[in-house]
Protein backbone atom coordinates (compact mmCIF):
# COMPACT_ATOMS: atom_id res chain seq x y z
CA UNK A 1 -7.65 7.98 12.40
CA UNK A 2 -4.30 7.52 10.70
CA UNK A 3 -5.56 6.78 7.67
CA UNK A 4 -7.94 9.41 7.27
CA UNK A 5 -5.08 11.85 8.26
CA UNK A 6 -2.91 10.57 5.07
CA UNK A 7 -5.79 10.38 2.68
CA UNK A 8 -6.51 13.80 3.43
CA UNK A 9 -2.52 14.46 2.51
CA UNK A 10 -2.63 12.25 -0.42
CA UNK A 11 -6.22 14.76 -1.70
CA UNK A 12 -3.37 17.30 -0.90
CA UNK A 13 -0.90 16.01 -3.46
CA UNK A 14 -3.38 15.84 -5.63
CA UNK A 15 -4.18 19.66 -5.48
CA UNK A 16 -1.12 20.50 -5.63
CA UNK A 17 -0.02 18.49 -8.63
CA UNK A 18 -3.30 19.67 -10.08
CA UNK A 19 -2.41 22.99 -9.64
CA UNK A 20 0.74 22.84 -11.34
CA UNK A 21 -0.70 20.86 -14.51
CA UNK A 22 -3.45 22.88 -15.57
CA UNK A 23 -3.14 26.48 -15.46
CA UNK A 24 -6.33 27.65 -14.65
CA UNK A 25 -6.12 25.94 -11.20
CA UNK A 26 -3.94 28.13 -8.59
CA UNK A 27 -2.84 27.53 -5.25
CA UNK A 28 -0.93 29.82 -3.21
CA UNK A 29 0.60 27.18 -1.18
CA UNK A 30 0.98 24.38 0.86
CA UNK A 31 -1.78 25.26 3.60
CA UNK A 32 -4.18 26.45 1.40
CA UNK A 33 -4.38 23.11 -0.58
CA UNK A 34 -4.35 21.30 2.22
CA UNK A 35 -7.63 23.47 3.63
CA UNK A 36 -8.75 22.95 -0.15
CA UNK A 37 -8.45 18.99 0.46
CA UNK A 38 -10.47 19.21 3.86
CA UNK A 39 -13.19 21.54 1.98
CA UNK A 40 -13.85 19.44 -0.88
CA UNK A 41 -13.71 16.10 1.48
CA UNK A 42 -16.67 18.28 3.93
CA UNK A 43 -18.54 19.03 0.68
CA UNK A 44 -18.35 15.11 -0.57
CA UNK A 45 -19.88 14.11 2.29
CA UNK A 46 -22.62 16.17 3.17
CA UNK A 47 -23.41 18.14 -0.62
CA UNK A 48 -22.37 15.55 -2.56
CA UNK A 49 -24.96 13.07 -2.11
CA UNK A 50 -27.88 15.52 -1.92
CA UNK A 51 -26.48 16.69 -5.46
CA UNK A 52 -26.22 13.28 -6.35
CA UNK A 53 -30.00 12.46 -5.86
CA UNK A 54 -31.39 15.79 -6.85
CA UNK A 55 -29.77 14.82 -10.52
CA UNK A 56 -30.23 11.42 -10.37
CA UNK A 57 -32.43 11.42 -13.47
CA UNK A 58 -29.85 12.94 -15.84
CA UNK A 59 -27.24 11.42 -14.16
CA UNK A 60 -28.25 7.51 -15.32
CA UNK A 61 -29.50 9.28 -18.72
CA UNK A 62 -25.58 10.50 -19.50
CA UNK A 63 -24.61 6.98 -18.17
CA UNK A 64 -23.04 8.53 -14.84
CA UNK A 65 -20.71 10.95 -16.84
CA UNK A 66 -22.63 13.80 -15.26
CA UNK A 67 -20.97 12.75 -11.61
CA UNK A 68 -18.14 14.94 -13.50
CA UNK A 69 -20.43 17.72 -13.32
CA UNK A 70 -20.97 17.45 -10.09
CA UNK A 71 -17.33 16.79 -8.74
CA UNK A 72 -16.58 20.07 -11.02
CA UNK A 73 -19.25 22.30 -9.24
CA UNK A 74 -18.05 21.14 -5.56
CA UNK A 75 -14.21 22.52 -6.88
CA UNK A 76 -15.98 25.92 -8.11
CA UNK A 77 -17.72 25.83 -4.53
CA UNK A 78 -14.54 25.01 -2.60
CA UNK A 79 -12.39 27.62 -4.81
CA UNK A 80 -15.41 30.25 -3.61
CA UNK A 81 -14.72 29.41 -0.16
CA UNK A 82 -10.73 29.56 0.05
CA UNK A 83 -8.77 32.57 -0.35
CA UNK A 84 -5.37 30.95 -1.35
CA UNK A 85 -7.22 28.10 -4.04
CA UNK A 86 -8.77 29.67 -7.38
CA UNK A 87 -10.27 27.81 -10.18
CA UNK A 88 -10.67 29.90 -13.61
CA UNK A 89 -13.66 28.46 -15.09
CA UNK A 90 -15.98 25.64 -15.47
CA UNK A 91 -14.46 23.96 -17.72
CA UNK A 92 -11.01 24.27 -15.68
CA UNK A 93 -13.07 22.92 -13.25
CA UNK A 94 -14.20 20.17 -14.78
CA UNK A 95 -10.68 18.65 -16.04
CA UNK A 96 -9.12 19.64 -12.75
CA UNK A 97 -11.63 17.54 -11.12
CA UNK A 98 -10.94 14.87 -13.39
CA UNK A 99 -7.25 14.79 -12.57
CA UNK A 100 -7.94 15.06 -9.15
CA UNK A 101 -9.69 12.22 -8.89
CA UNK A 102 -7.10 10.09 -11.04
CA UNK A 103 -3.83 11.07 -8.51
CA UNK A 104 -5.89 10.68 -6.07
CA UNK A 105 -7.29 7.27 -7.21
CA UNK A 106 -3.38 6.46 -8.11
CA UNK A 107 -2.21 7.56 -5.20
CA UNK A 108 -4.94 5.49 -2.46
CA UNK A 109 -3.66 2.41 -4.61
CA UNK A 110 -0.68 2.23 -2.45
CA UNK A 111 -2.25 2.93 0.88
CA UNK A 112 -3.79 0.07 2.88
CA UNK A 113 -6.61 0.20 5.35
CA UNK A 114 -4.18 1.14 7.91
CA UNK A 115 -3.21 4.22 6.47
CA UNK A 116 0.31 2.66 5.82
CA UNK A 117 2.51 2.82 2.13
CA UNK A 118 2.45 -0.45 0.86
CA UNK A 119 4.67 -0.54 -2.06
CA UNK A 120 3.70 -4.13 -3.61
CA UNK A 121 -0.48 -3.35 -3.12
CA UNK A 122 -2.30 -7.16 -2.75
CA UNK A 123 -4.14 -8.07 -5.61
CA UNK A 124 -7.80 -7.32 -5.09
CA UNK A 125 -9.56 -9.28 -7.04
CA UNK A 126 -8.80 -13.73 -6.66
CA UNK A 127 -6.25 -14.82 -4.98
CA UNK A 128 -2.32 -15.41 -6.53
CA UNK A 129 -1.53 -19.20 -6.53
């Protein structure tokens, strides 16, 4: 439970650095990112993988690239929903989803399955000797 509880922060940091990097992406404050983060994580787990299969087709023809599509439609859909989170424009969209996804990728590095900052992460892949 923890560690759902900071990822959602950490897809909170990531809005809000976002939101001051690109200027099409605006957030009116703290509270409305983080109901932004719990939006986007509602539509990732029940849209997302509808989307995914409906454009499954073009998606393996563009070599996966057109996942970027999708993430940037699911912003556009949460910025619809939430008064205090606007996104601009597609193709606002589409980078801020893109830098989203790197913080937040960045970010998870240094969390471990407990939900706890680990500053030194383990190596994932073989083993150190």
């Amino acid at each position: 439970m923890i560690g759902l509880l900071v990822r959602w922060l950490v897809l909170t940091a990531a809005i809000l650095l976002t939101a001051y990097l690109l200027e099409g992406i605006h957030v009116s404050g703290f509270f409305s990112a983080l109901f932004a983060a719990a939006i986007l994580g509602v539509l990732n787990v029940f849209l997302r993988p509808v989307l995914f299969l409906l454009t499954l087709p073009i998606t393996v023809l563009t070599f996966g690239l057109f996942t970027f599509v999708i993430n940037a439609m699911l912003l556009l859909m949460a910025s619809g929903v939430i008064g205090g989170f606007k996104v601009t424009g597609f193709w606002t969209a589409l980078l801020g989803s893109l830098l989203i996804t790197i913080i937040s990728w960045i970010l998870n590095t240094f969390i471990n399955e407990h939900g706890r900052f680990d500053a030194f992460p383990p190596h994932r892949g073989r083993r150190l000797q």
